[in-house]
Structures are given as C-alpha cells and as structure tokens.
N, C-alpha and C. Protein backbone atom coordinates (compact mmCIF):
# COMPACT_ATOMS: atom_id res chain seq x y z
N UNK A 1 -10.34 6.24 36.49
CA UNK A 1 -9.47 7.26 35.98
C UNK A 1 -8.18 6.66 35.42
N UNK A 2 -7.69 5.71 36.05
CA UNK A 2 -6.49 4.82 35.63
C UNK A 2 -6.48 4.27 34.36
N UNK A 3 -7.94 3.98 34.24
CA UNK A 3 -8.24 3.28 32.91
C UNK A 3 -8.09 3.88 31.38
N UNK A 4 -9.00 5.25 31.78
CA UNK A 4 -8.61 6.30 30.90
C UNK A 4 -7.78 6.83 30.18
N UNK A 5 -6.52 7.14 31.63
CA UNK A 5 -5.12 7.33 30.93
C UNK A 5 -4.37 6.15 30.52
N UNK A 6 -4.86 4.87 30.72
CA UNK A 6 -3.64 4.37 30.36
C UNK A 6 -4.15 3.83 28.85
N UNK A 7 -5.74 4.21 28.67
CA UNK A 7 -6.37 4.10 27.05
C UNK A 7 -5.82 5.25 26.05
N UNK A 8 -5.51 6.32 26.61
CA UNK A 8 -5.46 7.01 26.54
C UNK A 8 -3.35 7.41 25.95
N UNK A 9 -2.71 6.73 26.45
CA UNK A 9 -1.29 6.63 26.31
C UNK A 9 -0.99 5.70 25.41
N UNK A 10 -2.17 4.74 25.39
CA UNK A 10 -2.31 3.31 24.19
C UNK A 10 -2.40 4.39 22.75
N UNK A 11 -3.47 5.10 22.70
CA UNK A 11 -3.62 5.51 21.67
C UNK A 11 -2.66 6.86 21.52
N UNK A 12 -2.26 7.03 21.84
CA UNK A 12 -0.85 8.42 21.80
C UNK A 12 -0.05 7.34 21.52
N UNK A 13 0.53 6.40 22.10
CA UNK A 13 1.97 5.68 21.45
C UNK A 13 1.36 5.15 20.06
N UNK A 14 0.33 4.37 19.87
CA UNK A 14 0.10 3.95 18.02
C UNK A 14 -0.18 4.52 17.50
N UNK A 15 -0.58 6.26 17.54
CA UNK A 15 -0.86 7.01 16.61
C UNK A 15 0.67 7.80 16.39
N UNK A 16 1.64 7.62 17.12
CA UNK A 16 3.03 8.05 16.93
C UNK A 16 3.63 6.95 16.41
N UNK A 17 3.59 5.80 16.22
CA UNK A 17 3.85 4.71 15.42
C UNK A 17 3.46 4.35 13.99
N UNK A 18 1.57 5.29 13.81
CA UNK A 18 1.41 5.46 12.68
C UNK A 18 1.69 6.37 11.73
N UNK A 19 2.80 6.83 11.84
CA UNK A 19 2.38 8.52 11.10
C UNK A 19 2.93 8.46 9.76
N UNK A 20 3.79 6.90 8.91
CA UNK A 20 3.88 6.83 7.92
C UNK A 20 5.07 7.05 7.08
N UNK A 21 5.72 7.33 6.08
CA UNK A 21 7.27 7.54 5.68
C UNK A 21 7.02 8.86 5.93
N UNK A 22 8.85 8.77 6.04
CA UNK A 22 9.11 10.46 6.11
C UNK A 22 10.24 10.56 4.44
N UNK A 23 10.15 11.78 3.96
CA UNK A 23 10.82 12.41 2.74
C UNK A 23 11.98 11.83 3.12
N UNK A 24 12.78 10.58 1.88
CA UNK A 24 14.15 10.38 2.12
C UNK A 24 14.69 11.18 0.51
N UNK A 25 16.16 11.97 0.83
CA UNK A 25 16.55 12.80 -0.11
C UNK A 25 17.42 11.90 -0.25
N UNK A 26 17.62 12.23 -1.85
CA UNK A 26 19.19 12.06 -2.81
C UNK A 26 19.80 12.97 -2.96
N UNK A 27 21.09 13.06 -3.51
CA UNK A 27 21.66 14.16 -3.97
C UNK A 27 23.11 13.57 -4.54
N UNK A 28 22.88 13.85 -5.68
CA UNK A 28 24.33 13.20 -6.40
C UNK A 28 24.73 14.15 -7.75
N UNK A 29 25.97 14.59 -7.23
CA UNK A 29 26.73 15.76 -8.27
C UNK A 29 28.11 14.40 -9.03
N UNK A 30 28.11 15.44 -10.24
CA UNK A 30 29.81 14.55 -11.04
C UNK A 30 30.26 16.57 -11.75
N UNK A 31 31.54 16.57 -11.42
CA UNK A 31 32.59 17.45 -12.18
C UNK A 31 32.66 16.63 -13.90
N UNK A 32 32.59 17.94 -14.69
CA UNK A 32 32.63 17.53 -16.55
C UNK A 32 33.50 18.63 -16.98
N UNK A 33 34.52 17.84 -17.41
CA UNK A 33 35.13 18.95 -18.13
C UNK A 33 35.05 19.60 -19.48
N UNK A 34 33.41 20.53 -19.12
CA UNK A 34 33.12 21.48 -20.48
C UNK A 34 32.44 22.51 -19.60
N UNK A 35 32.34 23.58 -20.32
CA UNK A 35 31.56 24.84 -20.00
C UNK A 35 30.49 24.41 -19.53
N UNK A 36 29.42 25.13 -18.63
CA UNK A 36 28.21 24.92 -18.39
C UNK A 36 27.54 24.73 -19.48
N UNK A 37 27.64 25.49 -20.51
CA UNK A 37 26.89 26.11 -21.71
C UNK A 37 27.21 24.76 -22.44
N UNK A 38 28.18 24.03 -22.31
CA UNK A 38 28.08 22.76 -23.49
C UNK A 38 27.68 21.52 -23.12
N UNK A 39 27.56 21.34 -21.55
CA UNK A 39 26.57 20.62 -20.74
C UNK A 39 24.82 20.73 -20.88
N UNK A 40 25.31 22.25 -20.79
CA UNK A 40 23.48 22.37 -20.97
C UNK A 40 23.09 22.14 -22.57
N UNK A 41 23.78 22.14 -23.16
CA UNK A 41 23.56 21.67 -24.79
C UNK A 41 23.16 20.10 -24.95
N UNK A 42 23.48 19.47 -24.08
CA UNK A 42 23.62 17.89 -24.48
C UNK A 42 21.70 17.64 -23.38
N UNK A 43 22.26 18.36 -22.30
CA UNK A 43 21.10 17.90 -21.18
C UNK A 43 20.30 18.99 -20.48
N UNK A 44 20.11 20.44 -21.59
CA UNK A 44 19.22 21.08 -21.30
C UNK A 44 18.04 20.94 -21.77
N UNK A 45 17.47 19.97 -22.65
CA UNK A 45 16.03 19.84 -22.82
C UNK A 45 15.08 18.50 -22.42
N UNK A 46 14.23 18.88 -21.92
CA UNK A 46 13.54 18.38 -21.36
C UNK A 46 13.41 17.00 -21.50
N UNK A 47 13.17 16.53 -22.80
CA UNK A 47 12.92 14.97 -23.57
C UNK A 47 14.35 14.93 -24.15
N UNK A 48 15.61 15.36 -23.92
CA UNK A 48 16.80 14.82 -24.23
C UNK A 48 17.51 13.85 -23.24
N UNK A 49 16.89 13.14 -22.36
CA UNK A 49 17.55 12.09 -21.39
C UNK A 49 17.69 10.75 -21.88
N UNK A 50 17.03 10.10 -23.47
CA UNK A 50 17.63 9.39 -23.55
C UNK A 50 19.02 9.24 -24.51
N UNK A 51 19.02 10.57 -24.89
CA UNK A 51 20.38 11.03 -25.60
C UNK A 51 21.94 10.85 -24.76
N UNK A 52 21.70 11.13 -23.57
CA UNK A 52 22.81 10.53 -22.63
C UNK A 52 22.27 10.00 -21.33
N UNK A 53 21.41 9.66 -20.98
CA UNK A 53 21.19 8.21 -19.76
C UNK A 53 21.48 7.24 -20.20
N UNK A 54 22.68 6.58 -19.78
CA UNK A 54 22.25 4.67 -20.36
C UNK A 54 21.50 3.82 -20.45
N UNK A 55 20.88 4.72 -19.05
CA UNK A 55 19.77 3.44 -18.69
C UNK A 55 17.94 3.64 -19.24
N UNK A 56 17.90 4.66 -19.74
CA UNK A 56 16.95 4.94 -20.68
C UNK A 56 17.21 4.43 -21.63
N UNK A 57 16.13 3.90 -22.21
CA UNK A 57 15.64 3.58 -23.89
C UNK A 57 15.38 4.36 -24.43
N UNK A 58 14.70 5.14 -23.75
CA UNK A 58 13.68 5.90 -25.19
C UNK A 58 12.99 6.97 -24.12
N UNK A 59 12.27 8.07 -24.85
CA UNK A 59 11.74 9.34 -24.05
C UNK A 59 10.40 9.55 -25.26
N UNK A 60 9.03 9.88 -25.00
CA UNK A 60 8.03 10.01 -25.27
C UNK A 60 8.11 11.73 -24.74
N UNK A 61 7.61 12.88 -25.26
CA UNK A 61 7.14 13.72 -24.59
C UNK A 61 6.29 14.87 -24.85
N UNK A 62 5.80 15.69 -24.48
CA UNK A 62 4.76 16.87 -24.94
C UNK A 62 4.53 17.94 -24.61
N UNK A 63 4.98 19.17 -24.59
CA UNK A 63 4.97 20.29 -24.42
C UNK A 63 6.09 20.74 -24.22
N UNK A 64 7.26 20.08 -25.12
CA UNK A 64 8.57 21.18 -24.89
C UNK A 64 9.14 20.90 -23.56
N UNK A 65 9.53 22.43 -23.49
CA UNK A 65 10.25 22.83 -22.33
C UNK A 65 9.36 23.89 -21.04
N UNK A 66 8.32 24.26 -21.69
CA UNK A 66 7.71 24.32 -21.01
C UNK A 66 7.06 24.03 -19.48
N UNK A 67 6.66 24.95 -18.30
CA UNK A 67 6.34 24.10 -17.10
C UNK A 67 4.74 23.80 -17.72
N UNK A 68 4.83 22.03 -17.10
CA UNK A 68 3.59 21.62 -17.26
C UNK A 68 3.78 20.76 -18.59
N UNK A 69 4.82 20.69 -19.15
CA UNK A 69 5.39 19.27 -20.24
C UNK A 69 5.42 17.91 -19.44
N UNK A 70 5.12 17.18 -20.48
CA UNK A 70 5.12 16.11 -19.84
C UNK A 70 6.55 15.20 -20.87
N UNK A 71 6.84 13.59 -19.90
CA UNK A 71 7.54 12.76 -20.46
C UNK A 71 7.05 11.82 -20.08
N UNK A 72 7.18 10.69 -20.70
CA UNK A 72 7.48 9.33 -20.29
C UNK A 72 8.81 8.48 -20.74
N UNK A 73 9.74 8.28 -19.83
CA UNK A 73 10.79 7.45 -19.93
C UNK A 73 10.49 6.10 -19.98
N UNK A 74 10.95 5.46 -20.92
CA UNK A 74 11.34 3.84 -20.73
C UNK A 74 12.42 3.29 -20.58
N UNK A 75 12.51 2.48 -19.96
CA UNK A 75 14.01 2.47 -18.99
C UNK A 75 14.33 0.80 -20.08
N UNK A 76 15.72 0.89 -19.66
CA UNK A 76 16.14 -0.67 -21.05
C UNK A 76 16.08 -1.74 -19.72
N UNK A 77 15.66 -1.49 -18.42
CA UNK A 77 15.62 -2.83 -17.80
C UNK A 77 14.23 -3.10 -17.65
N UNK A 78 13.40 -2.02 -18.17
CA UNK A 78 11.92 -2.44 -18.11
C UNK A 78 10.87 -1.55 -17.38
N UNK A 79 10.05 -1.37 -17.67
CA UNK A 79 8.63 -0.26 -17.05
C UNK A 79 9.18 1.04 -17.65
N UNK A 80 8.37 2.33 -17.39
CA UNK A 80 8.11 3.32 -17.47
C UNK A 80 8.21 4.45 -16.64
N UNK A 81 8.52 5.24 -16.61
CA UNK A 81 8.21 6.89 -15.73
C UNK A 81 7.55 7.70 -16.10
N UNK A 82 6.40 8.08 -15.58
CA UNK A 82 5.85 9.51 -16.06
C UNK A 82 5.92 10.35 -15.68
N UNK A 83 6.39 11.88 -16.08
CA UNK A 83 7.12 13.09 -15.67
C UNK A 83 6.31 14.19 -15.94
N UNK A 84 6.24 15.21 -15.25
CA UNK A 84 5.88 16.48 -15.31
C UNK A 84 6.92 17.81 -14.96
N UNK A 85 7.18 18.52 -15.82
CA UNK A 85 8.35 19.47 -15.33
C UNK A 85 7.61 20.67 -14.86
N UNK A 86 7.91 20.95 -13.74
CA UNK A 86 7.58 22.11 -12.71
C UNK A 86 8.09 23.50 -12.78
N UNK A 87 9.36 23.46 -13.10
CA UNK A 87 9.99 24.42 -13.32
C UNK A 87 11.25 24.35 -14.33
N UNK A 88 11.83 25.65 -15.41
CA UNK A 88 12.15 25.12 -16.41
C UNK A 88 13.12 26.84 -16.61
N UNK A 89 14.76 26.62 -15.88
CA UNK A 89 14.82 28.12 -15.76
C UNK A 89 16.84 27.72 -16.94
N UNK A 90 16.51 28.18 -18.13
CA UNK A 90 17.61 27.82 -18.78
C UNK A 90 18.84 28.79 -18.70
N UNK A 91 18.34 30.27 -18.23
CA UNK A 91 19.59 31.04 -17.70
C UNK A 91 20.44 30.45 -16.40
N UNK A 92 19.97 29.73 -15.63
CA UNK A 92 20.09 29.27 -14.67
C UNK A 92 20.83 27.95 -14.75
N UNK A 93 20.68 27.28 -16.37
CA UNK A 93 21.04 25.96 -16.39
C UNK A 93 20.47 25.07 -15.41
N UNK A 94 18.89 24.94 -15.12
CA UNK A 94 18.25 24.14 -14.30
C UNK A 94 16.93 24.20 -14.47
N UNK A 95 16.46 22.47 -14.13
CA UNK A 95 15.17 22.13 -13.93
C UNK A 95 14.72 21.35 -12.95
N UNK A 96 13.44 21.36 -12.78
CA UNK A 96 12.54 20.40 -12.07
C UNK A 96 11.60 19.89 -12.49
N UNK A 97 11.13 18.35 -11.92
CA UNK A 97 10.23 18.02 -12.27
C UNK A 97 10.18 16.50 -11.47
N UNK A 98 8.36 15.85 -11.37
CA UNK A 98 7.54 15.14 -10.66
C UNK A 98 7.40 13.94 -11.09
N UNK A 99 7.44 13.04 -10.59
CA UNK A 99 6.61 11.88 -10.91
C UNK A 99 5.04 12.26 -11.15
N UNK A 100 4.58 11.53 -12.25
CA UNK A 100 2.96 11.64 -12.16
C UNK A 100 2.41 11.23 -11.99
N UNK A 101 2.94 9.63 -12.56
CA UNK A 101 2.15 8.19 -11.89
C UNK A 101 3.29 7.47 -11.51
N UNK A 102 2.88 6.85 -10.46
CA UNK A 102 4.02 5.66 -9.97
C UNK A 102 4.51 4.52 -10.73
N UNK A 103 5.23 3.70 -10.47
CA UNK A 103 5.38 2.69 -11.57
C UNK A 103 6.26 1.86 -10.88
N UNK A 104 5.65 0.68 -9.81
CA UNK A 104 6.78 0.24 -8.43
C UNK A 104 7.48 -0.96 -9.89
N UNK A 105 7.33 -1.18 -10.73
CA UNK A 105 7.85 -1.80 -11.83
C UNK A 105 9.50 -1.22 -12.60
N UNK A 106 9.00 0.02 -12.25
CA UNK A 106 10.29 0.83 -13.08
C UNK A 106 11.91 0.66 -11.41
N UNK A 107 10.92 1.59 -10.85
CA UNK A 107 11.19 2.10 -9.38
C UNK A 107 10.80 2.47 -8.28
N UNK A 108 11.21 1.42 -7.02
CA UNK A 108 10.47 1.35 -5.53
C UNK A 108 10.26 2.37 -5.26
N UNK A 109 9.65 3.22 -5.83
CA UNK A 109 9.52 4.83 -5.12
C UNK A 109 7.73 5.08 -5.30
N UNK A 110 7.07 5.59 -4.98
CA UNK A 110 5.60 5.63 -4.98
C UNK A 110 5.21 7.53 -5.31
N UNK A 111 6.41 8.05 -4.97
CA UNK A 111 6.68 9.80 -6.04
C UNK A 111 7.91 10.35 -5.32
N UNK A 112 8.60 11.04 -6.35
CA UNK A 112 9.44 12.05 -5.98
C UNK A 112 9.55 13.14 -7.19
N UNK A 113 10.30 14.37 -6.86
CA UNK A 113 10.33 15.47 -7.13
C UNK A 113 12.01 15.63 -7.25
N UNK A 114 12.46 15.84 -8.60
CA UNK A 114 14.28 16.28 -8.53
C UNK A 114 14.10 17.58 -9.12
N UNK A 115 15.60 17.70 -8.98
CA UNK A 115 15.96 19.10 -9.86
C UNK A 115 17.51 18.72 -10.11
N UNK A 116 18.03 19.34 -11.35
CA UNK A 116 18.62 18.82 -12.41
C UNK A 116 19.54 20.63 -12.33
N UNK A 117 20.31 20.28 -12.15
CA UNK A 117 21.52 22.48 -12.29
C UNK A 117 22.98 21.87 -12.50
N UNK A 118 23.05 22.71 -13.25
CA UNK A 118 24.72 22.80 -13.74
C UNK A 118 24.93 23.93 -13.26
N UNK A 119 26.15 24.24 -13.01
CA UNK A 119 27.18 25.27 -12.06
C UNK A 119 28.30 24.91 -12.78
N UNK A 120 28.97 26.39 -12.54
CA UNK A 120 30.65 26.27 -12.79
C UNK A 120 31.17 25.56 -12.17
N UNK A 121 31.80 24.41 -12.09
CA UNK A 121 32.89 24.19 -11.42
C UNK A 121 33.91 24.78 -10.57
N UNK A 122 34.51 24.80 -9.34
CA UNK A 122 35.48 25.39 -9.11
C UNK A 122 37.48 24.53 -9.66
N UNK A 123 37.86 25.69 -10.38
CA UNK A 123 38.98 25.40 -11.13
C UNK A 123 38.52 24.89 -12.35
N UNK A 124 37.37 24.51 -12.80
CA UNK A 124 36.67 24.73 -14.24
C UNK A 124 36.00 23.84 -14.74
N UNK A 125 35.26 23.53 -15.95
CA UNK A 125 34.48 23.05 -16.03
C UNK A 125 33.20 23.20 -15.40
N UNK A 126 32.07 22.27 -14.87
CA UNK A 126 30.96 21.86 -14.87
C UNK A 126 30.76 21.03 -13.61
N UNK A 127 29.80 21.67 -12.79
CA UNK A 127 29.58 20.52 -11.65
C UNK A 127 27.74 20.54 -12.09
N UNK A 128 27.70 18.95 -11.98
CA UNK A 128 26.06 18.74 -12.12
C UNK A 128 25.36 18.31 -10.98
N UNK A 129 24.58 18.59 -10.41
CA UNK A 129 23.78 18.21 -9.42
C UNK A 129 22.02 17.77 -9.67
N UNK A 130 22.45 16.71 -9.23
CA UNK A 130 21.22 16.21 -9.16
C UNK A 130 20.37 15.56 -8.00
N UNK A 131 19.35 16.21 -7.67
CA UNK A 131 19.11 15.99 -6.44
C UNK A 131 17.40 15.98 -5.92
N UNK A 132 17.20 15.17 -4.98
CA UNK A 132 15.70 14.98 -4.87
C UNK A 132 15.32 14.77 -4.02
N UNK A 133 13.62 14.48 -3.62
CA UNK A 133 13.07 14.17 -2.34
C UNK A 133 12.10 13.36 -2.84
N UNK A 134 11.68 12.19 -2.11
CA UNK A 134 11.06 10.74 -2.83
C UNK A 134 10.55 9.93 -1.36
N UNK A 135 9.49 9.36 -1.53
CA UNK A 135 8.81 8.57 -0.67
C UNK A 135 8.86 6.75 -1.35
N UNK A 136 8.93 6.03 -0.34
CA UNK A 136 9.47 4.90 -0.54
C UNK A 136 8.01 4.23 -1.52
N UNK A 137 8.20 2.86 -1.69
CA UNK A 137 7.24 2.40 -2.89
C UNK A 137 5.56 1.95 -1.87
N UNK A 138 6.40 1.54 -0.84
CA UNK A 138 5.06 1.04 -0.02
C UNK A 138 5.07 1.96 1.35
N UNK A 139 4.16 2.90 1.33
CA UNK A 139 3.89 3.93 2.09
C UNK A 139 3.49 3.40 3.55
N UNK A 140 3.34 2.06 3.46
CA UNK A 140 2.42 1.82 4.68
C UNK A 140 3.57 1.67 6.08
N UNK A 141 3.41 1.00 7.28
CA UNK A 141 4.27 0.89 8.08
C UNK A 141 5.10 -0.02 8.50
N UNK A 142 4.93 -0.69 7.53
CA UNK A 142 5.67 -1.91 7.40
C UNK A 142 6.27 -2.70 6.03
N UNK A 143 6.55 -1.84 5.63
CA UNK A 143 7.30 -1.68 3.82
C UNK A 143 7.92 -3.37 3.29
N UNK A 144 7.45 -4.25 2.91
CA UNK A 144 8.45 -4.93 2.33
C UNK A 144 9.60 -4.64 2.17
N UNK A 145 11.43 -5.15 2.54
CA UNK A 145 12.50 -4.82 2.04
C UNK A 145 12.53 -3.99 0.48
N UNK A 146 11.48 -5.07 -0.69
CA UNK A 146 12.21 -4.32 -1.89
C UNK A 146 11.31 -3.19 -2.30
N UNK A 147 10.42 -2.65 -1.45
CA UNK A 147 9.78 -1.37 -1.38
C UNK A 147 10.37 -0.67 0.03
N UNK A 148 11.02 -0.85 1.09
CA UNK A 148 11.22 -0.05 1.52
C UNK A 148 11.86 1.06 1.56
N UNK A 149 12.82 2.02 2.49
CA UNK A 149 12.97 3.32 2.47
C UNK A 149 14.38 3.01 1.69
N UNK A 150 15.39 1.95 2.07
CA UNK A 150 16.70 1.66 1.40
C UNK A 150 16.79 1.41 0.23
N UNK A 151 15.76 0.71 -0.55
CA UNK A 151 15.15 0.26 -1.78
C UNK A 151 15.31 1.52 -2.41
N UNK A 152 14.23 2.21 -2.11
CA UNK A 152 14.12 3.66 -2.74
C UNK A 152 15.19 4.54 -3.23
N UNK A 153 16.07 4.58 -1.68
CA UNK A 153 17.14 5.96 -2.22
C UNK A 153 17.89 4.94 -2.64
N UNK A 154 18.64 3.82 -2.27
CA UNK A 154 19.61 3.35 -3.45
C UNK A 154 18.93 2.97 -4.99
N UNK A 155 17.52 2.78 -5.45
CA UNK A 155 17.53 2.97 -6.53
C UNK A 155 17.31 4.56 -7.43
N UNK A 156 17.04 5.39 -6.46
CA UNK A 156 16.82 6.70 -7.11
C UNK A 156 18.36 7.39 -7.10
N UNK A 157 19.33 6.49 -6.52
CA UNK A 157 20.85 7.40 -5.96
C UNK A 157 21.55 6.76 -7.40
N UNK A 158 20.99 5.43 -7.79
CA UNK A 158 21.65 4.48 -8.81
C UNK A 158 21.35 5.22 -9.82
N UNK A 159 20.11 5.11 -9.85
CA UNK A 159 19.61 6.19 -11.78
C UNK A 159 20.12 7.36 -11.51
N UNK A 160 19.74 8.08 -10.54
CA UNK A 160 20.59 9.97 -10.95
C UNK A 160 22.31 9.69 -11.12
N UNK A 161 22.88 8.91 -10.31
CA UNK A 161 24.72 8.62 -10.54
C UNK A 161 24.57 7.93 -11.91
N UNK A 162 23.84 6.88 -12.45
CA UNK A 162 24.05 6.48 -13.78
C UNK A 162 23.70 7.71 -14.80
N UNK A 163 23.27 8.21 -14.77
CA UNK A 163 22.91 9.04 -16.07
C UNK A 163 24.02 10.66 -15.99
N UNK A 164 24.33 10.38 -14.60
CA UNK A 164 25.31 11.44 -14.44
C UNK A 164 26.65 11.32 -15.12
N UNK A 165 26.42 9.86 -14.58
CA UNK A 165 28.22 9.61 -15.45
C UNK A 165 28.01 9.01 -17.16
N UNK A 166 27.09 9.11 -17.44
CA UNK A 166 26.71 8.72 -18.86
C UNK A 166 26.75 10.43 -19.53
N UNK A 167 26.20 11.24 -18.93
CA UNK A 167 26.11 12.73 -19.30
C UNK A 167 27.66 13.07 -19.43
N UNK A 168 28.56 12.64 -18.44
CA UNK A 168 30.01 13.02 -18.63
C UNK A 168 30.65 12.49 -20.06
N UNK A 169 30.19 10.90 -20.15
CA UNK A 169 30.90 10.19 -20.90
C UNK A 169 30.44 10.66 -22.35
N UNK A 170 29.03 11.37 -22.61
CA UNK A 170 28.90 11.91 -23.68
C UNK A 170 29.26 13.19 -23.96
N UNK A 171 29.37 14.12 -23.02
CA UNK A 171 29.87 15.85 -23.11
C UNK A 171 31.28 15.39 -23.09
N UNK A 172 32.43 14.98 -22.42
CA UNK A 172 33.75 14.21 -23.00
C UNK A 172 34.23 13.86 -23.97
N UNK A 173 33.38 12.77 -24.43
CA UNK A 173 33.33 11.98 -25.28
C UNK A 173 34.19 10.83 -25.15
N UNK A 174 34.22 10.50 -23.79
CA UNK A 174 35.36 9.48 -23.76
C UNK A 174 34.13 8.02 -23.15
C-alpha cells in the first residue's frame, strides 16, 4: 500500500511540474496630443503599420479591414509576422488581431493575440493602448533563456512601446 501512494504522489508532483507556460500579458499605453479621430486616421487601418512603426519595413495584406484579413509584416531587423484580425470595431477606435504562424526568427513568442484602442485622454488628446496575451517561443518546460517567458514579454513590450512612440512621433509630427 506504501508503494502505491508514494507512486502515486510521484506522479501528482510531475504532472504538476508538467503543465507547461502560462499566458504572459503586455500592456503598453503613450498619451498623443491629437483627437482620437486624427490618431485613428494615421493607425486605423489594418495594413497601415508600416506607415508609422519604425520597426516595420513593409506590410503585405488582404481583405481590408475586415474580420478575417490577413497581414504579413516584415520587420527591418529581419523575419516576418503573420496576422489575422479578429475583430475590427472603428466607432470604437479599436482592433484585434492573432498571430497565424509563428516566426521564433521575427519574435520569441510561439502566438499571441493584441488589441490596439484609442481613448480620449484625460485633459486631452489621445491615450493608445496596446495590449496582449502571448505564450513564450519554446512551450516546453524548460525554455532556453532566448525563448523563454522574459524573452517573450520584453520583446513583445519592445515592439508594441516602439511603434507606440513612432505613432506619436508621426500624429505630432515631431
């Protein structure tokens, strides 16, 4: 009987050891001083991110604005993203949208899901938020450093703050 339970507590502690990443979130807002409405002009459409991301090259895309459009970003330090937008609500000044295929080349992340809203500001202007939920590049339980969980959100915290403050520096113009 001893034997049992203590086979038995073996496999309860490594199956609680295996259970794999858990959802690490981002979330990164910047204040712009313009109307919502002239924010959402620069970065309300769908395939307009390499119009103000820096760190984009270039945007490939297909079906509009539409849910169920697709993109592919190419980033100027190298690899690709492929995107699917989920939801697409322009009274609202906001979107969402998926990774479709991974790309541990672009970014240590293996998928995540953001959403993209402008809001009034309080005292005026524009607050942008950008914000997400993302699983690290190597899912398994023992992640290499440059796939693990830190990897991930500081490179998914780096691209949403870079393109945030690139979105300012172009609705500004400074």
């Amino acid at each position: 009987m001893r034997t049992i339970w203590a086979a038995l507590a073996t496999l309860i502690a490594t199956t609680a050891l295996a259970h794999g990443p858990t959802p690490i979130k981002v979330d990164e807002s910047i204040v712009i001083a313009a109307d919502p409405k002239a924010v959402w002009a620069v970065a309300g459409k769908f395939d307009s991110i390499a119009n103000w991301h820096p760190d984009v090259a270039s945007v490939q895309a297909k079906g509009g604005d539409t849910v169920g459009a697709e993109r592919e970003i190419t980033l100027r330090k190298g690899g690709a993203l492929k995107e699917g937008l989920d939801e697409y609500e322009p009274s609202s000044f906001k979107y969402s949208y998926r990774m479709s295929d991974p790309n541990l080349d672009a970014l240590p992340i293996s998928s995540y899901s953001t959403t993209f809203v402008i809001t009034p500001a309080a005292g005026g202007g524009s607050e942008v938020h950008w914000y997400g939920r993302l699983y690290r590049g190597d899912t398994g339980n023992e992640p290499p450093d440059n796939l693990n969980d830190d990897a991930a959100r500081t490179a998914m915290s780096d691209f949403l703050r870079s393109g945030l403050q690139g979105l300012k520096k172009k609705v500004e113009g400074k």
